[in-house]
C-alpha atoms as a PDB file:
ATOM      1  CA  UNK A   1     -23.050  -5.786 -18.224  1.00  0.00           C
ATOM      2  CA  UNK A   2     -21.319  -4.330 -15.614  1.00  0.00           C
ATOM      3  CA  UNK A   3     -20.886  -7.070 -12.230  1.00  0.00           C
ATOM      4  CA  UNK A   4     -24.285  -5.774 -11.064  1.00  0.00           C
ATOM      5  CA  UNK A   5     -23.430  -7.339  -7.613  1.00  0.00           C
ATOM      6  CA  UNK A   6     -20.103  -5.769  -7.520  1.00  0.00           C
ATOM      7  CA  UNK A   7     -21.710  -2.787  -8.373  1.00  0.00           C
ATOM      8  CA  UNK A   8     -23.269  -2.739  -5.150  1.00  0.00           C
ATOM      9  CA  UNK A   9     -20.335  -2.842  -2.845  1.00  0.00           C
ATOM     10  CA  UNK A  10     -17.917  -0.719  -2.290  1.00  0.00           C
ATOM     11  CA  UNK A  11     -14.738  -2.414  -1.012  1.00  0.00           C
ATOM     12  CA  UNK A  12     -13.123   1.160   0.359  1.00  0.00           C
ATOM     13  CA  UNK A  13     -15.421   1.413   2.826  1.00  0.00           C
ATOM     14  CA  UNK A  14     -13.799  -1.163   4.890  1.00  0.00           C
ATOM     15  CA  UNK A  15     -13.061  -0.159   7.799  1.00  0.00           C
ATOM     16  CA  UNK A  16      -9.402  -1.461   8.185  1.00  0.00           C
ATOM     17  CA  UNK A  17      -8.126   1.224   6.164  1.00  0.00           C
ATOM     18  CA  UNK A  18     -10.268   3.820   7.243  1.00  0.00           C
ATOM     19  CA  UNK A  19      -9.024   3.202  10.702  1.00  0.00           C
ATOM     20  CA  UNK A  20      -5.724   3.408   9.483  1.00  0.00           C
ATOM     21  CA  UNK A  21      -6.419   7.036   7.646  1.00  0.00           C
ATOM     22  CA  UNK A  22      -8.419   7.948  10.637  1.00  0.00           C
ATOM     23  CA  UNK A  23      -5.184   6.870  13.465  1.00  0.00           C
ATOM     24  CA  UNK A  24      -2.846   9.119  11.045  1.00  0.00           C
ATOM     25  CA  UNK A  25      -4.903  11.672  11.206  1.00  0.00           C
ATOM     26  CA  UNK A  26      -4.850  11.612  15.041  1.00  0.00           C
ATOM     27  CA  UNK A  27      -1.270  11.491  15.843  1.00  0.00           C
ATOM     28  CA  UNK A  28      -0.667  14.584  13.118  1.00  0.00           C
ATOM     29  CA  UNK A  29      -3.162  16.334  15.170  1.00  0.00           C
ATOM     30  CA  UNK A  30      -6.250  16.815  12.746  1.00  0.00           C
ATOM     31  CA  UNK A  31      -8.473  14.393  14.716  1.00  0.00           C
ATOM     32  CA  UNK A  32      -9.440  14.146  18.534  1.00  0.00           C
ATOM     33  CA  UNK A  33     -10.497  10.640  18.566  1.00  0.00           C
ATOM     34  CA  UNK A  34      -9.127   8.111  16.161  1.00  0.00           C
ATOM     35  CA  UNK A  35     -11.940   5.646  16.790  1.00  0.00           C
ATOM     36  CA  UNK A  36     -14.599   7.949  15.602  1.00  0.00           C
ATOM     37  CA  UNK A  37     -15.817   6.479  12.248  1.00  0.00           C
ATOM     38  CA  UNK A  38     -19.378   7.517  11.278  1.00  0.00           C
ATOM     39  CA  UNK A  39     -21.532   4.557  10.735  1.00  0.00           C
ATOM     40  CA  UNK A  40     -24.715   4.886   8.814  1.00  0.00           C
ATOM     41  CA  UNK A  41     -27.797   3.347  10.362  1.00  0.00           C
ATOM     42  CA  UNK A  42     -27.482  -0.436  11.138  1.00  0.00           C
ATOM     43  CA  UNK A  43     -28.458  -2.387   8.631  1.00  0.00           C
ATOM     44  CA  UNK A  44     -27.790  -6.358   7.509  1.00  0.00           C
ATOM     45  CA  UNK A  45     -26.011  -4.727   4.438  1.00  0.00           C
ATOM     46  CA  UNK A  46     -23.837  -2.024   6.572  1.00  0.00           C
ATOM     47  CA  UNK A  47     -22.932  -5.355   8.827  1.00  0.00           C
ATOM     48  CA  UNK A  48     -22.681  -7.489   6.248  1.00  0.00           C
ATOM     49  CA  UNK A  49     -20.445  -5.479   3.599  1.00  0.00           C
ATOM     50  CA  UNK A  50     -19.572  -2.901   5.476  1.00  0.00           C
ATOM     51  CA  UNK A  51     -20.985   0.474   3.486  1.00  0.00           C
ATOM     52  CA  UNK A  52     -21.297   3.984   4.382  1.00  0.00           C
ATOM     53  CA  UNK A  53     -18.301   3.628   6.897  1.00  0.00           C
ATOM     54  CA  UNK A  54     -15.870   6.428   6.884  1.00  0.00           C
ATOM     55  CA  UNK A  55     -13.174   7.978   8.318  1.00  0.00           C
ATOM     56  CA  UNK A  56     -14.745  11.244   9.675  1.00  0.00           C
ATOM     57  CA  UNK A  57     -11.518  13.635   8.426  1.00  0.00           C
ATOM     58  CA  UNK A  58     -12.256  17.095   7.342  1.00  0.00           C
ATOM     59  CA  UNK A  59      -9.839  17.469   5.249  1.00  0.00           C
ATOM     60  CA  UNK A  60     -10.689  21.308   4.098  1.00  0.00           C
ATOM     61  CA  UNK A  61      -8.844  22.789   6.981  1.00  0.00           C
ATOM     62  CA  UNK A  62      -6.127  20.740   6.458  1.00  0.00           C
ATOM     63  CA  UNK A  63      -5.447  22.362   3.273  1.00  0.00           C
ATOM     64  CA  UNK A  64      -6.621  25.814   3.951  1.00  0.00           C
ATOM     65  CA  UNK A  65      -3.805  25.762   6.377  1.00  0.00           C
ATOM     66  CA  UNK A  66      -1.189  24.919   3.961  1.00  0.00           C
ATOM     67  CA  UNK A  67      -0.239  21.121   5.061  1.00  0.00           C
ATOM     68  CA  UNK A  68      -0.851  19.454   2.037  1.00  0.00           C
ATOM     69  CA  UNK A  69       1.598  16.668   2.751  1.00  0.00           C
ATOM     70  CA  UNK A  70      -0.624  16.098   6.354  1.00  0.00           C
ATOM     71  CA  UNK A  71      -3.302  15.427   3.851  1.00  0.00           C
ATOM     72  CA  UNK A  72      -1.420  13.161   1.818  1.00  0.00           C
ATOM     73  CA  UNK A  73      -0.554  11.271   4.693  1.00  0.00           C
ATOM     74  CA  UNK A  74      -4.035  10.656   5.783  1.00  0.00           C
ATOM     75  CA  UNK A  75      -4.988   9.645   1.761  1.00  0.00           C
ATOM     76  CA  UNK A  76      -2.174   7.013   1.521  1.00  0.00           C
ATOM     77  CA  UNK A  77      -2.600   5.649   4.889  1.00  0.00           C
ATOM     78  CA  UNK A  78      -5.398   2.950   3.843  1.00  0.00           C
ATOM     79  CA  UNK A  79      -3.389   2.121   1.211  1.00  0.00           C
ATOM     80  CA  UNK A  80       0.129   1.635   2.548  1.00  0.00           C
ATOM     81  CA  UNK A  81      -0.372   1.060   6.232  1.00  0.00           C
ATOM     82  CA  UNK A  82      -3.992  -0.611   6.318  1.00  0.00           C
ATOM     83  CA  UNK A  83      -3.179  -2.875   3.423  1.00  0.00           C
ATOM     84  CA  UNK A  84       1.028  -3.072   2.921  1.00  0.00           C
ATOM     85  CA  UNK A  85       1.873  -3.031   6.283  1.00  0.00           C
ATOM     86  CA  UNK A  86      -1.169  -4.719   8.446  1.00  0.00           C
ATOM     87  CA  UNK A  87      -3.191  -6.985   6.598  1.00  0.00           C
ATOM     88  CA  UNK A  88      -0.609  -7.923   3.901  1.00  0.00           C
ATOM     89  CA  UNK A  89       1.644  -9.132   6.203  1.00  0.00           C
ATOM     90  CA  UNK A  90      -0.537 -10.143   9.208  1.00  0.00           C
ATOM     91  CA  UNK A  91      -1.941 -12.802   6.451  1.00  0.00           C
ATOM     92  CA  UNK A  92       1.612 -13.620   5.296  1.00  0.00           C
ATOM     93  CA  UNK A  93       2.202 -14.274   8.734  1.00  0.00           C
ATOM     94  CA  UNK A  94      -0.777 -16.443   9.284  1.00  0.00           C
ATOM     95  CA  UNK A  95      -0.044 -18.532   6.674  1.00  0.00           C
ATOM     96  CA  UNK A  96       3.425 -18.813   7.783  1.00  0.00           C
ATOM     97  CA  UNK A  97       2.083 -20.275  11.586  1.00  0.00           C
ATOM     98  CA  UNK A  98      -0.559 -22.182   9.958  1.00  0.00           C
ATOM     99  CA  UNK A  99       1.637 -23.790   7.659  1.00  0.00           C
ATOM    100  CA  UNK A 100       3.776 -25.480  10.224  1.00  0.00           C
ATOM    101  CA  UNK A 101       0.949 -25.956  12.574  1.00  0.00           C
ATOM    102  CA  UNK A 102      -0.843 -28.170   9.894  1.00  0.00           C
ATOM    103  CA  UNK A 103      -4.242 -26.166  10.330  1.00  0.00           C
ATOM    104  CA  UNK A 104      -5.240 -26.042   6.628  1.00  0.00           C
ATOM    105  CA  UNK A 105      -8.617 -24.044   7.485  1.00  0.00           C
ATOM    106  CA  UNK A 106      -6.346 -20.821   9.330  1.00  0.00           C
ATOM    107  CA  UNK A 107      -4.243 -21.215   6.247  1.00  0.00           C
ATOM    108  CA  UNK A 108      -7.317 -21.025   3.858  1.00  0.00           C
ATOM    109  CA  UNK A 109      -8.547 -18.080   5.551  1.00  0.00           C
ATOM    110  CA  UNK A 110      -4.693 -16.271   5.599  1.00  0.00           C
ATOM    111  CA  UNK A 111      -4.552 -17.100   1.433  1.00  0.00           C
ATOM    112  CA  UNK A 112      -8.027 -14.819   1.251  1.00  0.00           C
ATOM    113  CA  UNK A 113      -6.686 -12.431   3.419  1.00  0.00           C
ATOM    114  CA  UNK A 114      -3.702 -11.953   1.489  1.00  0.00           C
ATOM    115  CA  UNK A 115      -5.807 -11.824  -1.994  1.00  0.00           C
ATOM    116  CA  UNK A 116      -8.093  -8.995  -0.306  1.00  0.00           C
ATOM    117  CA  UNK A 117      -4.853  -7.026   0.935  1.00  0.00           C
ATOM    118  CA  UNK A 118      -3.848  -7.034  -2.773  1.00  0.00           C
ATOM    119  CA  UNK A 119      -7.041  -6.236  -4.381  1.00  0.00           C
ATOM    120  CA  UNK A 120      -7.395  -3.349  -2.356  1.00  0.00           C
ATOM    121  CA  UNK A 121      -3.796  -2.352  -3.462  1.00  0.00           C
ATOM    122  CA  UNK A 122      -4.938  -2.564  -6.949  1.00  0.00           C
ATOM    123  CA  UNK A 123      -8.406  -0.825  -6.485  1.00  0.00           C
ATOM    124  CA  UNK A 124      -5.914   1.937  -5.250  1.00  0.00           C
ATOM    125  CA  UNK A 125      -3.077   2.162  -7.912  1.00  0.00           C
ATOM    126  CA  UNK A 126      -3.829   1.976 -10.904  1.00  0.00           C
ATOM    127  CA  UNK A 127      -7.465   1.924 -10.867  1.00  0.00           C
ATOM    128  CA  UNK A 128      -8.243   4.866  -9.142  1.00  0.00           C
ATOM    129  CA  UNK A 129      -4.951   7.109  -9.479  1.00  0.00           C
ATOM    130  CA  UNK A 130      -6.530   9.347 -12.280  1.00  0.00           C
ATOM    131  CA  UNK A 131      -8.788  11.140 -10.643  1.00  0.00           C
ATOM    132  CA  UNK A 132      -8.629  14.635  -8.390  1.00  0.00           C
ATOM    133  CA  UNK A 133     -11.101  12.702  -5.494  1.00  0.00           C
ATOM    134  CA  UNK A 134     -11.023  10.350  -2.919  1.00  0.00           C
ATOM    135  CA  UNK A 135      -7.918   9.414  -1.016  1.00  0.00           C
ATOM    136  CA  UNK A 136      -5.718   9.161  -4.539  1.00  0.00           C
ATOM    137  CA  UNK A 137      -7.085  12.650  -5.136  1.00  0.00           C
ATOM    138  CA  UNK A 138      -5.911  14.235  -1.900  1.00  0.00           C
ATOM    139  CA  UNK A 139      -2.506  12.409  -1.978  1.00  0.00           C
ATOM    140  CA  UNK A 140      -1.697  14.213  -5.416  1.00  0.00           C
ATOM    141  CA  UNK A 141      -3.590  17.412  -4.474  1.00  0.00           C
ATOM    142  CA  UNK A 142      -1.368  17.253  -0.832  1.00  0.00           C
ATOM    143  CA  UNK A 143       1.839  16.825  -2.589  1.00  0.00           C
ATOM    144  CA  UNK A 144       1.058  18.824  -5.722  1.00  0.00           C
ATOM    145  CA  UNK A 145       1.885  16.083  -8.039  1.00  0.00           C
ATOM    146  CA  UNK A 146       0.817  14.602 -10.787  1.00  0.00           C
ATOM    147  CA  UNK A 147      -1.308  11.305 -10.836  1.00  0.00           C
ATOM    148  CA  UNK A 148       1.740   9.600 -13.608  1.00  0.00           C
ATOM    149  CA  UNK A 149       4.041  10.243 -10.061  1.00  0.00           C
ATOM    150  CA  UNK A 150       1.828   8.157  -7.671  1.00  0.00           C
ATOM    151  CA  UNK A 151       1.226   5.674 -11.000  1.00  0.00           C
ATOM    152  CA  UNK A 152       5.085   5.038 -10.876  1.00  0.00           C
ATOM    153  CA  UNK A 153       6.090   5.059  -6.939  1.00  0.00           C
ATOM    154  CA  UNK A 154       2.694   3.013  -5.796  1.00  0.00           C
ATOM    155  CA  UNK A 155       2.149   1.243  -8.973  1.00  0.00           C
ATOM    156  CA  UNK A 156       5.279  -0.800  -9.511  1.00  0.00           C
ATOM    157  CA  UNK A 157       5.337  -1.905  -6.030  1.00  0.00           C
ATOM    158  CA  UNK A 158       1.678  -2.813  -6.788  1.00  0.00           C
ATOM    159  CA  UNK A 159       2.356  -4.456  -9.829  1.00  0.00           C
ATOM    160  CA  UNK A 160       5.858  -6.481  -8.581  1.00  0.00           C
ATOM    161  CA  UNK A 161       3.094  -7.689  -5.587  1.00  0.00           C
ATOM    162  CA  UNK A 162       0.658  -9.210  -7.922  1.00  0.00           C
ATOM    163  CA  UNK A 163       3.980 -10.861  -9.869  1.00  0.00           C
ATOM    164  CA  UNK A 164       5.066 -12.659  -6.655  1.00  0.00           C
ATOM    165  CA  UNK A 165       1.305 -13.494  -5.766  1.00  0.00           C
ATOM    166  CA  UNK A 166       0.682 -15.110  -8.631  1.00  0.00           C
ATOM    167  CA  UNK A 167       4.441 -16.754  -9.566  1.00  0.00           C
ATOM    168  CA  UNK A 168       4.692 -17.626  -6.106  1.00  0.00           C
ATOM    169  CA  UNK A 169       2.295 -17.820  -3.734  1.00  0.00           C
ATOM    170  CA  UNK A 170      -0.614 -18.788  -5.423  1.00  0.00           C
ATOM    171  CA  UNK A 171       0.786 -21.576  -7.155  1.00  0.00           C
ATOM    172  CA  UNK A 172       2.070 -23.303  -3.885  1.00  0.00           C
ATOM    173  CA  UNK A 173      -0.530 -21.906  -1.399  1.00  0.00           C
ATOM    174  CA  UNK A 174      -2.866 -24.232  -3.678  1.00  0.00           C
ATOM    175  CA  UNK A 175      -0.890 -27.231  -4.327  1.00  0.00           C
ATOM    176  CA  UNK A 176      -0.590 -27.532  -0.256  1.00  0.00           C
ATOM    177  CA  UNK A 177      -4.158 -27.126   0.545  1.00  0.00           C
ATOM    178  CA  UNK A 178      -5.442 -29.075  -2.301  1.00  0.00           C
ATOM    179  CA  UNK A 179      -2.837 -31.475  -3.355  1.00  0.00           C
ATOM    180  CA  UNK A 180      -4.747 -34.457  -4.102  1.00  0.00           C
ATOM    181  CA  UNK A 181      -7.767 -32.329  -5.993  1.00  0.00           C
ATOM    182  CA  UNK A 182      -6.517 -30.701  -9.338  1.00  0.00           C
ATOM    183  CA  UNK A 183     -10.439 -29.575  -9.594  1.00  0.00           C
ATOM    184  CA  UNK A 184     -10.128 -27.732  -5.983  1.00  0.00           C
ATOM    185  CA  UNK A 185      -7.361 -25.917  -7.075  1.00  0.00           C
ATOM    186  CA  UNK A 186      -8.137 -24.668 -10.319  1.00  0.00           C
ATOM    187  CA  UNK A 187     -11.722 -23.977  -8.655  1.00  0.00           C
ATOM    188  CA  UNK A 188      -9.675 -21.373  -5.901  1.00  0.00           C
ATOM    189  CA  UNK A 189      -7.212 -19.944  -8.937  1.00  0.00           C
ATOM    190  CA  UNK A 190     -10.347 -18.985 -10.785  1.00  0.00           C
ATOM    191  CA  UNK A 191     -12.291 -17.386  -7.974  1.00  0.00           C
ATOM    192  CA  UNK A 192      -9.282 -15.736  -6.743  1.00  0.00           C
ATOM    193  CA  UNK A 193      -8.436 -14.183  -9.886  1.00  0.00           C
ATOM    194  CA  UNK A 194     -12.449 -13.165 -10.274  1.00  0.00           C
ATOM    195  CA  UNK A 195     -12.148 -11.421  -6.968  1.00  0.00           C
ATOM    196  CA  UNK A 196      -8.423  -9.510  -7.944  1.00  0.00           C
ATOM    197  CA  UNK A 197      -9.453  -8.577 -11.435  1.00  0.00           C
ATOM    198  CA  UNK A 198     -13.767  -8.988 -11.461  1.00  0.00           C
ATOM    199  CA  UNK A 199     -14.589  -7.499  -8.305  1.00  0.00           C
ATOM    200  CA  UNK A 200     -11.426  -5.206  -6.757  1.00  0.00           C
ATOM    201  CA  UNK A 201     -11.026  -4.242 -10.343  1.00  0.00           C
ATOM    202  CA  UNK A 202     -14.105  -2.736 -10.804  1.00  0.00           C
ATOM    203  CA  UNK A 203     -13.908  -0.362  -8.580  1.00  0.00           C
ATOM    204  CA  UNK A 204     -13.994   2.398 -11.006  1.00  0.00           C
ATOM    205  CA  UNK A 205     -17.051   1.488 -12.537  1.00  0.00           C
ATOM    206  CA  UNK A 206     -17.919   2.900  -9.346  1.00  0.00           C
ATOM    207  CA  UNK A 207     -15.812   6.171  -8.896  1.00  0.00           C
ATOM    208  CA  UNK A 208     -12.740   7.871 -10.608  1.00  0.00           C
ATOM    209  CA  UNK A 209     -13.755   9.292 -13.435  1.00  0.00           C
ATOM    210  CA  UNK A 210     -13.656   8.448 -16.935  1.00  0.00           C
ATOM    211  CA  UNK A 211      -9.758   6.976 -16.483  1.00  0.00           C
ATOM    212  CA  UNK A 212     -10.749   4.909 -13.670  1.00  0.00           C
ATOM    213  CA  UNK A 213     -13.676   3.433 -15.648  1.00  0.00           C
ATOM    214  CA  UNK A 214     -11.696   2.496 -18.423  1.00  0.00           C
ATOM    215  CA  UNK A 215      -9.233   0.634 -16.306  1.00  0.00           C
ATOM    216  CA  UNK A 216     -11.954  -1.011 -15.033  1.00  0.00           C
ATOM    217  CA  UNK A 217     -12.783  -2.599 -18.284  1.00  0.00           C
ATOM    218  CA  UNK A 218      -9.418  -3.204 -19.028  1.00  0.00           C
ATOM    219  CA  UNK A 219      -9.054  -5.310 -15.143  1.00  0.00           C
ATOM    220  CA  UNK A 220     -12.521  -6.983 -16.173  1.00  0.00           C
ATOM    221  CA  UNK A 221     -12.849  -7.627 -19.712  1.00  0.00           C
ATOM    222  CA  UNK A 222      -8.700  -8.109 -20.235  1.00  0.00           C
ATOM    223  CA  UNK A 223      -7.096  -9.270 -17.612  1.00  0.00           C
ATOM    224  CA  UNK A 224      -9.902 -11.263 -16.085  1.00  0.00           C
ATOM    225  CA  UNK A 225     -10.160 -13.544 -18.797  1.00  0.00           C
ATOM    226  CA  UNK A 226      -6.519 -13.723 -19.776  1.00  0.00           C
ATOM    227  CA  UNK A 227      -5.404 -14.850 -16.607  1.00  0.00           C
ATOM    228  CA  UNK A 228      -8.432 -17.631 -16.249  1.00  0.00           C
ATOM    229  CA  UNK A 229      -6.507 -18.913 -19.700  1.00  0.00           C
ATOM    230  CA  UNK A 230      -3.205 -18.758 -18.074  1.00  0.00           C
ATOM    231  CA  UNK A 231      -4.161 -20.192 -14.975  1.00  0.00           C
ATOM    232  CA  UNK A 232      -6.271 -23.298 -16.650  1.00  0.00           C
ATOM    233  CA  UNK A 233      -3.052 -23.988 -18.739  1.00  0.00           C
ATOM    234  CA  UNK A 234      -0.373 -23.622 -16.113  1.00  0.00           C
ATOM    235  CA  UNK A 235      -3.428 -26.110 -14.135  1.00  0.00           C
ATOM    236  CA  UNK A 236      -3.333 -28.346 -16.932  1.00  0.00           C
ATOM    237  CA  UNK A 237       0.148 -29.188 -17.551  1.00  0.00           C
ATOM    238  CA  UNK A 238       1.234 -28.957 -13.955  1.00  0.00           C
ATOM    239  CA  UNK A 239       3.307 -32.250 -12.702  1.00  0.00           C
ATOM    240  CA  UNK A 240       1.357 -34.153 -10.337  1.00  0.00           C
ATOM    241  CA  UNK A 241       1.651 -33.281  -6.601  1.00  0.00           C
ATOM    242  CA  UNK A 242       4.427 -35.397  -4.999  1.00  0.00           C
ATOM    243  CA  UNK A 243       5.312 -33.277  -1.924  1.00  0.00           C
ATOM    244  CA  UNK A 244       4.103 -30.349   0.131  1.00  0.00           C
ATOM    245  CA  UNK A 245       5.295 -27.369  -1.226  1.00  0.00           C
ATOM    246  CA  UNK A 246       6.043 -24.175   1.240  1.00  0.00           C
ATOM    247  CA  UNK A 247       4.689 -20.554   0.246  1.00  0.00           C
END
């Protein structure tokens, strides 16, 4: 079974990273009005989860007139500017003010945003790098590269991300909102590594090709479960919480 629910939702068509595709495509000159995004007819679920919304580029006479790498641009700006540079470190920075301010529900809500900013890093590279479509598509058909290329520039950063996430900030982002509730914590791990790996992940159940299917099964039936196992064992033999840890 294939996250029926998930299945339903399609977390690139939020409109933080279109925005960001749709503002580069503006100041290189290929849109009049950055704030145009076409919106399909209200609806609770277009409100709600945010489908149908894109960016409004038309991105055939971009290449007809031989700027590929314009194109490129506009493909990898969701990825690096919408979620790298904005909401990445916007939450980071969140956390950091809520931290010291003692407001544990602003911190809460910066820990999510920083697990969203990551999932949509990994719904990017790897799990939809394989294919000729979508913004992944045009960044390789812009630059005239192969797919192994954006695998190895986008996906180590990607990958050495996830490695701090989970070595660093998870671990203490936790222990300081829950450190008198081992059962809260391990409650957040799990449904933080079901909404990395079980719902970003399976993005390419979605779209991408055959590749990006596959490494949707691999996020989902692989990873999922082997990090719940790693998480309820580092949970289980943790020390008990003496102090407030920092993330």
């Amino acid at each position: 079974m294939r996250l029926t629910a998930v299945a339903k939702v399609r977390r690139r068509d939020v409109p933080g990273r279109h925005q960001a595709a749709s503002f580069t495509a503006w100041l290189l000159g290929w849109k009049a009005n950055p704030f145009d995004l076409h919106f399909p007819a209200a609806s609770p679920l277009v409100w709600l989860l945010q489908l149908g919304i894109n960016q409004k580029v038309d991105e055939a006479p971009i290449f007809a007139s031989g700027h590929g790498p314009d194109a490129a641009l506009i493909g990898a700006a969701g990825m690096l500017l919408g979620n790298a540079l904005l909401s990445l470190s916007l939450s980071r920075l969140l956390w950091r003010w809520a931290r010291r301010s003692q407001r544990a529900g602003w911190a809460l809500f910066a820990y999510w945003g920083t697990v969203a900013s990551l999932g949509n890093l990994l719904d990017y590279v790897p799990i939809r790098t394989f294919t000729r479509e979508g913004d992944m598509g045009t960044l390789q058909r812009g630059l005239d590269c192969s797919p192994w290329v954006v695998l190895l520039v986008l996906g180590l950063p990607t990958f050495g991300a996830l490695w701090w996430f989970f070595a660093r900030v998870l671990p203490a982002a936790l222990t300081w909102l829950f450190p008198r509730s081992r059962a809260q914590r391990g409650l957040v791990a799990a449904l933080t590594v079901g909404a990395l790996f079980g719902f970003y992940g399976a993005v390419g159940f979605l779209e991408g090709g055959p590749a990006a299917e596959r490494l949707s099964g691999f996020s989902v039936y692989v990873v999922l479960p082997a990090l719940l196992l790693l998480e309820l064992v580092r949970l289980r033999r943790a020390a008990p919480v003496s102090a407030a840890v920092t993330a």
